[in-house]
N, C-alpha and C. Protein backbone atom coordinates (compact mmCIF):
# COMPACT_ATOMS: atom_id res chain seq x y z
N UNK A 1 14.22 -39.38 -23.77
CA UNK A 1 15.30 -38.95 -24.65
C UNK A 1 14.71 -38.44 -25.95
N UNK A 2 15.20 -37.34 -26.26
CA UNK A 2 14.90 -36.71 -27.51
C UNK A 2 14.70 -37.21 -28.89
N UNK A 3 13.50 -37.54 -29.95
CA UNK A 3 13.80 -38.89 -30.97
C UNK A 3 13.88 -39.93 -30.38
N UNK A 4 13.74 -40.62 -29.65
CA UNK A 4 13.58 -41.77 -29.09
C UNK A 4 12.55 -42.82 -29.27
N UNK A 5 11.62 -41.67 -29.48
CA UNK A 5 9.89 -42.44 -28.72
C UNK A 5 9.27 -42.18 -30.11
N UNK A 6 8.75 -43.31 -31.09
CA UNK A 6 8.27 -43.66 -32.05
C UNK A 6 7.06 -42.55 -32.14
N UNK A 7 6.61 -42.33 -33.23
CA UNK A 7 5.19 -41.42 -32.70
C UNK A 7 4.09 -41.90 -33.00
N UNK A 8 4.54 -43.25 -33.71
CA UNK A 8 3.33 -44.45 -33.69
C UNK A 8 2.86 -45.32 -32.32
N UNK A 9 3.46 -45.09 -31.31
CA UNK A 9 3.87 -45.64 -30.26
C UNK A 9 2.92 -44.99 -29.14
N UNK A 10 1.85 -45.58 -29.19
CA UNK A 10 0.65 -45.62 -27.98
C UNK A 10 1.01 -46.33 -26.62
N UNK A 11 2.99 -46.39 -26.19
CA UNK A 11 2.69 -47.48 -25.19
C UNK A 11 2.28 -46.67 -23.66
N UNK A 12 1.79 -46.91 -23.47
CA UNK A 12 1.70 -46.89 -21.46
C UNK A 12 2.45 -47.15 -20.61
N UNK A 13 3.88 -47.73 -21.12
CA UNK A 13 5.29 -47.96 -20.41
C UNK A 13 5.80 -46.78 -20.28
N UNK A 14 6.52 -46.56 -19.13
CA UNK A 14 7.03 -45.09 -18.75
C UNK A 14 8.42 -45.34 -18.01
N UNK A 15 9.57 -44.38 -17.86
CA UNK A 15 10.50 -44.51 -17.27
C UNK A 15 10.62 -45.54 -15.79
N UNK A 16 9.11 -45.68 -15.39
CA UNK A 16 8.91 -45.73 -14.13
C UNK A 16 9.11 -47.27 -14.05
N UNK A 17 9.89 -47.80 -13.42
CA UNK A 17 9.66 -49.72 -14.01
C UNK A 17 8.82 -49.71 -12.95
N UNK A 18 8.32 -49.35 -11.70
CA UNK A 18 7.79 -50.14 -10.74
C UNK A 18 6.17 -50.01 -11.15
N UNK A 19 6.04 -48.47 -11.95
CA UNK A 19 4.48 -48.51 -12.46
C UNK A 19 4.17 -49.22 -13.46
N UNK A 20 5.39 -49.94 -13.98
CA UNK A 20 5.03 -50.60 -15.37
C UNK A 20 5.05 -52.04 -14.94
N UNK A 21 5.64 -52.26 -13.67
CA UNK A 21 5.10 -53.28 -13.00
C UNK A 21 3.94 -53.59 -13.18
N UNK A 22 3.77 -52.40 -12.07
CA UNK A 22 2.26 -52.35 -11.61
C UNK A 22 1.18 -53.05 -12.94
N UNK A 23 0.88 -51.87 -13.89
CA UNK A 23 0.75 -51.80 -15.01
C UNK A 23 0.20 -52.96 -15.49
N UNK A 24 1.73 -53.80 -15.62
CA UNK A 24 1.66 -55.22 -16.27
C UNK A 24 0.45 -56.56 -15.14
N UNK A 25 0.82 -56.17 -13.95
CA UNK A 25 -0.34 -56.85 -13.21
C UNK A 25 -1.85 -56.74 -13.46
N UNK A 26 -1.83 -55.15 -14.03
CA UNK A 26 -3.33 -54.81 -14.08
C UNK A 26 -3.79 -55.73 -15.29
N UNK A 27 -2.99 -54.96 -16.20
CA UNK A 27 -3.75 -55.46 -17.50
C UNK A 27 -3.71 -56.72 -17.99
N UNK A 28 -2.52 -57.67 -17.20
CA UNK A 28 -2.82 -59.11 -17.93
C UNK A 28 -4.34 -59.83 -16.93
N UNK A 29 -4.40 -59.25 -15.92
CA UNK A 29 -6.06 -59.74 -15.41
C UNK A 29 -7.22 -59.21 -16.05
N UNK A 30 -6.93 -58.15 -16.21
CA UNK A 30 -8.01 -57.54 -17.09
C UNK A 30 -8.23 -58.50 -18.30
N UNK A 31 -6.89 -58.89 -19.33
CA UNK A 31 -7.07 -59.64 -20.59
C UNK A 31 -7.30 -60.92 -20.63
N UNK A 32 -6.71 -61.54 -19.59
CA UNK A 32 -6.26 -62.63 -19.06
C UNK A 32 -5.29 -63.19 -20.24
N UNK A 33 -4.39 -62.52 -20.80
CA UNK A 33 -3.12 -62.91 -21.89
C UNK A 33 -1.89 -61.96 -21.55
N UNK A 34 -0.96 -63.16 -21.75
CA UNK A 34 0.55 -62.30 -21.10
C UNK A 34 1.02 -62.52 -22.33
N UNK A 35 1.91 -61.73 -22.98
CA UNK A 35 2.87 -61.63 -24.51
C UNK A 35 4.36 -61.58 -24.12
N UNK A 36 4.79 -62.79 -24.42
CA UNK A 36 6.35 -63.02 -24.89
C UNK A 36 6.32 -62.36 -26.33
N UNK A 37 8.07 -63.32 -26.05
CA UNK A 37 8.33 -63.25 -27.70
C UNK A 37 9.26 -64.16 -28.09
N UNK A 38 8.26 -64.74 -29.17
CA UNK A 38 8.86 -66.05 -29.12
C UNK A 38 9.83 -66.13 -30.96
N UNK A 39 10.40 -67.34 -30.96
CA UNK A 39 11.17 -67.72 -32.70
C UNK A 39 11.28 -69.02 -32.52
N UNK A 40 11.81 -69.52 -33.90
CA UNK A 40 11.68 -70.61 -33.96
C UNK A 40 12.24 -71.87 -32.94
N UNK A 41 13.13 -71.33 -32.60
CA UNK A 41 14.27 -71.73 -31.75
C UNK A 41 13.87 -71.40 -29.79
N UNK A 42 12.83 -70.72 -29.62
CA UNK A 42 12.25 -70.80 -28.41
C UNK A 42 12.22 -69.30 -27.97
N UNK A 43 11.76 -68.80 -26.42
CA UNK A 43 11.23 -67.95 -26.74
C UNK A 43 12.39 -66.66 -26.18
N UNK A 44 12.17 -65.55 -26.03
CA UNK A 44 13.29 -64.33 -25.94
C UNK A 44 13.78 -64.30 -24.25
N UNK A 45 14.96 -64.37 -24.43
CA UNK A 45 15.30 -64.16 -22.84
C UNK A 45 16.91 -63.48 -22.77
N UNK A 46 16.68 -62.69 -21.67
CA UNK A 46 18.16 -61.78 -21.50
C UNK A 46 19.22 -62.68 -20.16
N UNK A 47 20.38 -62.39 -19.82
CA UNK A 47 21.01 -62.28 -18.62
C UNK A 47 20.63 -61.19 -17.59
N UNK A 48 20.41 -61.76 -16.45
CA UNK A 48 20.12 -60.79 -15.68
C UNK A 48 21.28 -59.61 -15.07
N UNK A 49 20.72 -58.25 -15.30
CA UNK A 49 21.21 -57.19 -14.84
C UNK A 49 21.75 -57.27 -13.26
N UNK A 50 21.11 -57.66 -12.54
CA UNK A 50 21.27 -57.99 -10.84
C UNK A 50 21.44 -59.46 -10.29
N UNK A 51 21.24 -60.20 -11.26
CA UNK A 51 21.79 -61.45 -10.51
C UNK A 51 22.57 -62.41 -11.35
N UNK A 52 23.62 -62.62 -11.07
CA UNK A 52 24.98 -63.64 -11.20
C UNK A 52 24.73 -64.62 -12.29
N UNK A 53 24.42 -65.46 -13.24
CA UNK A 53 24.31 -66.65 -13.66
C UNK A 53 22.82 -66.43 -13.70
N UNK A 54 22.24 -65.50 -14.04
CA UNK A 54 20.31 -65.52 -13.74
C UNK A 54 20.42 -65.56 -15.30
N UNK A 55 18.96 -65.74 -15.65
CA UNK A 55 18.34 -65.56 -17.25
C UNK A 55 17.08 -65.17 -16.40
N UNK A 56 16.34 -63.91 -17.66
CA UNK A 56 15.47 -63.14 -17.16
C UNK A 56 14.32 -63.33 -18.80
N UNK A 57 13.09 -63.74 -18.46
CA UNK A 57 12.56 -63.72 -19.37
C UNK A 57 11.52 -62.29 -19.76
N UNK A 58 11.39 -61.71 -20.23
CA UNK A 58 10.54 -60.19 -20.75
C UNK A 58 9.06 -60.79 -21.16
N UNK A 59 8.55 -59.99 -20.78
CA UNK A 59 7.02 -60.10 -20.62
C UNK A 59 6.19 -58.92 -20.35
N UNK A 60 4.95 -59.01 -21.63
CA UNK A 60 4.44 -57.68 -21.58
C UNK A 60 2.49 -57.87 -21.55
N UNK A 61 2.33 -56.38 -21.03
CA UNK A 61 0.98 -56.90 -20.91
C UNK A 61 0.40 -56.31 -22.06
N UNK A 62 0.68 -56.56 -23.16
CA UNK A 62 -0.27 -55.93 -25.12
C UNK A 62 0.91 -56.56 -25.59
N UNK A 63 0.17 -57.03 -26.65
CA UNK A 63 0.88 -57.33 -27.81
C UNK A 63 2.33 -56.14 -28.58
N UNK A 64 1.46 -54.82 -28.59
CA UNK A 64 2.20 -53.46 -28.76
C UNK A 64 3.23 -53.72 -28.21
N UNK A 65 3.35 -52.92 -27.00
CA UNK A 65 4.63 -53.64 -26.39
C UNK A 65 5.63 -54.59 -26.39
N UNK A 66 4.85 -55.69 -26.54
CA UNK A 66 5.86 -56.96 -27.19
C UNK A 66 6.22 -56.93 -28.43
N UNK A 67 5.45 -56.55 -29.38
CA UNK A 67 6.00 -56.09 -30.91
C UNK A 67 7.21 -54.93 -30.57
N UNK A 68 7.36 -53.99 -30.19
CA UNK A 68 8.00 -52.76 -30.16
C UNK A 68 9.27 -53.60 -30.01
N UNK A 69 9.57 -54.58 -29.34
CA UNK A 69 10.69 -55.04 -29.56
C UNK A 69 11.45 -55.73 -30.86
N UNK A 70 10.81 -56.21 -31.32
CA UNK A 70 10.72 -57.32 -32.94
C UNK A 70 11.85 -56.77 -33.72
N UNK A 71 12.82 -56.08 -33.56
CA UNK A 71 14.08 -55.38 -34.68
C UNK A 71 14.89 -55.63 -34.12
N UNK A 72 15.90 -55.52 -34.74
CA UNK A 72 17.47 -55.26 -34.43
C UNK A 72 18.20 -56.42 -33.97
N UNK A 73 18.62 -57.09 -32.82
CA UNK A 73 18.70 -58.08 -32.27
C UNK A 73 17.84 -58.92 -32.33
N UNK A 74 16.49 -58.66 -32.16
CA UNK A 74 15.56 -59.42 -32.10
C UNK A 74 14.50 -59.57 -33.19
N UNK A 75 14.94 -58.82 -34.12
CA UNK A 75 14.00 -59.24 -35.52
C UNK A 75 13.57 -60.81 -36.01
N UNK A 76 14.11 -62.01 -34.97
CA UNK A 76 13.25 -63.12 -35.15
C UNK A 76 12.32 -63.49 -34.66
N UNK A 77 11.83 -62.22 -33.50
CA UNK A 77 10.59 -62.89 -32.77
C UNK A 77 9.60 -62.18 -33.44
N UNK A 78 8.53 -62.45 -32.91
CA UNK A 78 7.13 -62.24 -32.91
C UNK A 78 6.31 -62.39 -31.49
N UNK A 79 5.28 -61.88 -31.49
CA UNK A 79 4.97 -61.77 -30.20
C UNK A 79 4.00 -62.78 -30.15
N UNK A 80 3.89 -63.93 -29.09
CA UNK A 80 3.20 -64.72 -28.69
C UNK A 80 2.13 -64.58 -27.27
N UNK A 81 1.07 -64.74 -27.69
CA UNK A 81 0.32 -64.74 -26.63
C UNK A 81 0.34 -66.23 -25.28
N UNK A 82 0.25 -66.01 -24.02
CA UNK A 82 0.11 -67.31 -23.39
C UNK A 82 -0.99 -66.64 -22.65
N UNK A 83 -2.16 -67.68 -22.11
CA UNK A 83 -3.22 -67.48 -21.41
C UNK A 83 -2.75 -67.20 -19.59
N UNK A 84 -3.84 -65.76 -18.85
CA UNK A 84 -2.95 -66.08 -17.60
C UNK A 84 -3.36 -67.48 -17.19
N UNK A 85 -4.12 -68.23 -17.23
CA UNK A 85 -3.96 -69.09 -16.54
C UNK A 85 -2.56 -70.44 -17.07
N UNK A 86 -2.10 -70.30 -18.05
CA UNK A 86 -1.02 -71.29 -18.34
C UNK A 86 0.01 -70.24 -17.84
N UNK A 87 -0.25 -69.24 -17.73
CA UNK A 87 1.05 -68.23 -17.27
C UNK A 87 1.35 -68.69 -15.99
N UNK A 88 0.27 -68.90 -15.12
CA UNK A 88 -0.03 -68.77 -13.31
C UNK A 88 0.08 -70.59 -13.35
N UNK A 89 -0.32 -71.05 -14.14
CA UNK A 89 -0.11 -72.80 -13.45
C UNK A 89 1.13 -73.20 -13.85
N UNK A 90 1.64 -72.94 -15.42
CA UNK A 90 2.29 -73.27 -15.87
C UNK A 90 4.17 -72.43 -16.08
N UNK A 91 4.00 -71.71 -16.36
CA UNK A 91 5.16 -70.83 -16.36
C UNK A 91 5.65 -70.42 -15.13
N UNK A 92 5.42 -69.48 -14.06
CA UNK A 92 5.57 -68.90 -13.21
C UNK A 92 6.05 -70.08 -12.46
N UNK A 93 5.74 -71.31 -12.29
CA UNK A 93 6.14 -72.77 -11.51
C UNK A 93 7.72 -73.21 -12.00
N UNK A 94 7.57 -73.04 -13.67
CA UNK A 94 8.73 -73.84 -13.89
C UNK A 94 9.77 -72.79 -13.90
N UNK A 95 9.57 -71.33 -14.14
CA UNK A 95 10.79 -70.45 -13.91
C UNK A 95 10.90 -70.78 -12.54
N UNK A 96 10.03 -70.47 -11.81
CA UNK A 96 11.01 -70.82 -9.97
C UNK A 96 11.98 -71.95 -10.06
N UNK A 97 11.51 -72.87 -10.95
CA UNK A 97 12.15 -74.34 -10.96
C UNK A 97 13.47 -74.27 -11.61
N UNK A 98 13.19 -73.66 -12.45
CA UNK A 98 14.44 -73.20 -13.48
C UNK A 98 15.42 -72.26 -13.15
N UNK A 99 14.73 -71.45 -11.73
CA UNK A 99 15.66 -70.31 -10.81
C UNK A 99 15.69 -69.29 -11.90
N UNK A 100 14.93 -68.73 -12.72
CA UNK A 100 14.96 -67.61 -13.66
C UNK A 100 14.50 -66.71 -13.07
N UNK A 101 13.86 -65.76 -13.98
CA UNK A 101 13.17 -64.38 -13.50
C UNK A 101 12.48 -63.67 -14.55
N UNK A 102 11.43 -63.20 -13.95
CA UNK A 102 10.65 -62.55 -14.98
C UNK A 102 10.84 -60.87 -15.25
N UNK A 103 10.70 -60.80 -16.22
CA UNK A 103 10.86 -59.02 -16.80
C UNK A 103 9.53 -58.74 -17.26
N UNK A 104 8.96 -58.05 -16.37
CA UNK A 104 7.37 -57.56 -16.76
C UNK A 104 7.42 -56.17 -17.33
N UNK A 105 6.72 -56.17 -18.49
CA UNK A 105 6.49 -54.62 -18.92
C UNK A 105 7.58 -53.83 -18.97
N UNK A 106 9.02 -54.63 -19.56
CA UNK A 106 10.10 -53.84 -19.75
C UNK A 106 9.72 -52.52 -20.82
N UNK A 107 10.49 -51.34 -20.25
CA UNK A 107 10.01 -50.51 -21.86
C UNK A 107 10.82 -50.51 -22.90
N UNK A 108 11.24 -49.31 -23.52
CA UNK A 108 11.04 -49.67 -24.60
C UNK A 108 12.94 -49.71 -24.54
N UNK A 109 13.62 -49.14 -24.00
CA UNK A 109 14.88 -49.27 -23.65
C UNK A 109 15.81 -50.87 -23.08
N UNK A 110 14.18 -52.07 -22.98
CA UNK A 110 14.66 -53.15 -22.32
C UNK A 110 15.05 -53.07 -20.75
N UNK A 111 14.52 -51.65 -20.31
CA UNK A 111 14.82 -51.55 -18.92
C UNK A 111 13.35 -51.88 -17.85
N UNK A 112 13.88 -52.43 -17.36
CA UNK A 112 12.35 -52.83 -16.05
C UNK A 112 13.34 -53.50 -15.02
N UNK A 113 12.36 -53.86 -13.76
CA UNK A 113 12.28 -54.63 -12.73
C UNK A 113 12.70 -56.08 -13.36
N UNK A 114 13.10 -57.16 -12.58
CA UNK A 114 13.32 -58.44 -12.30
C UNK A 114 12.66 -58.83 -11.02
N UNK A 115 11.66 -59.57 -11.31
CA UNK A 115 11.02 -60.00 -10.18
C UNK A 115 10.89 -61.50 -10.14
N UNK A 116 11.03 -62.55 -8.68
CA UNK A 116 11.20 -63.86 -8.81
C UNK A 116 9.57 -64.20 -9.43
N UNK A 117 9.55 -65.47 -9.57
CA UNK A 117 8.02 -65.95 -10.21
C UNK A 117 7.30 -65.90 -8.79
N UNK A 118 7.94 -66.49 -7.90
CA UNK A 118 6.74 -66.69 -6.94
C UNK A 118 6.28 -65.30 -6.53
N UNK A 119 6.83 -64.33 -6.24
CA UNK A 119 6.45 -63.08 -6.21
C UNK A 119 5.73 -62.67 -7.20
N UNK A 120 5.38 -62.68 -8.53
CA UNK A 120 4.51 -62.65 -9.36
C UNK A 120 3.00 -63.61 -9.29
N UNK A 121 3.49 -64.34 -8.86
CA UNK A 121 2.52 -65.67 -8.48
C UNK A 121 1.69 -64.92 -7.68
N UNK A 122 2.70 -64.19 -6.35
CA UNK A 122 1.84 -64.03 -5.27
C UNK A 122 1.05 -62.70 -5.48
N UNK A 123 1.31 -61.63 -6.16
CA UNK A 123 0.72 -60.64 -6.47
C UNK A 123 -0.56 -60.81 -7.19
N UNK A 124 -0.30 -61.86 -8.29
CA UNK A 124 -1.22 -62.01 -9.04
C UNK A 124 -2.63 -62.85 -8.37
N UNK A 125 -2.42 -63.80 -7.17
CA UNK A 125 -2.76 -64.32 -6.54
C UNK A 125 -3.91 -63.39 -5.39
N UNK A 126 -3.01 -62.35 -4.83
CA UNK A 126 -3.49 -61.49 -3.45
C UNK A 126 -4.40 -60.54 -4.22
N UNK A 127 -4.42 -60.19 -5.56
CA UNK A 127 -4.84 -59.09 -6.49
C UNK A 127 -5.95 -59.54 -7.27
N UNK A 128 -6.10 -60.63 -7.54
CA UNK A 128 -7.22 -61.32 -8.93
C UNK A 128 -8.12 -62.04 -7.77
């Protein structure tokens, strides 16, 4: 969209959610750090677009990305780093538990994929 796209804005997120999937798989192995966004009060999470009673948590692979969100609604977060491995032992376990869902590499519109944890689990798993 025309004016849309910051021109400070180096992100690598693209219309495409399934490459920004992708994307987000690559580069949190590469870093081994996944970026929420967290406030005082805990960390950022939406209702899910496709499923009933879901909560969907957003998750990016750069800090950038996770900052690009920080205004408007969300001018109380900040972007928090978690290690993949507390991501893969720790998180990804208790969202299944919690029946949530993860939002990887949403762009900059808040639009991406919803994918279950164990499916993240398992990608990250068959891939690293």
């Amino acid at each position: 969209m025309p004016g849309q796209s910051p021109d400070t804005n180096t992100s690598a997120l693209t219309d495409d959610e399934e490459a920004n999937y992708d994307l987000f798989i690559d580069q949190i192995q590469q870093t081994g750090q996944v970026w929420g966004l967290k406030a005082d009060d805990g960390w950022a999470v939406c209702p899910s677009l496709e499923f009933e009673k879901t909560d969907v948590f957003p998750f990016w692979s750069s800090e950038a990305d996770a900052k690009s969100h920080c205004s408007d609604d969300w001018d109380i977060y900040t972007p928090a780093a978690l290690t993949l491995e507390d991501f893969v032992v720790n998180w990804l376990p208790g969202m299944h538990e919690d029946e949530v869902m993860v939002g990887p590499n949403w762009n900059s519109e808040l639009s991406g994929v919803e994918v279950e944890p164990a499916d993240v689990a398992e990608r990250l798993g068959n891939e690293g």
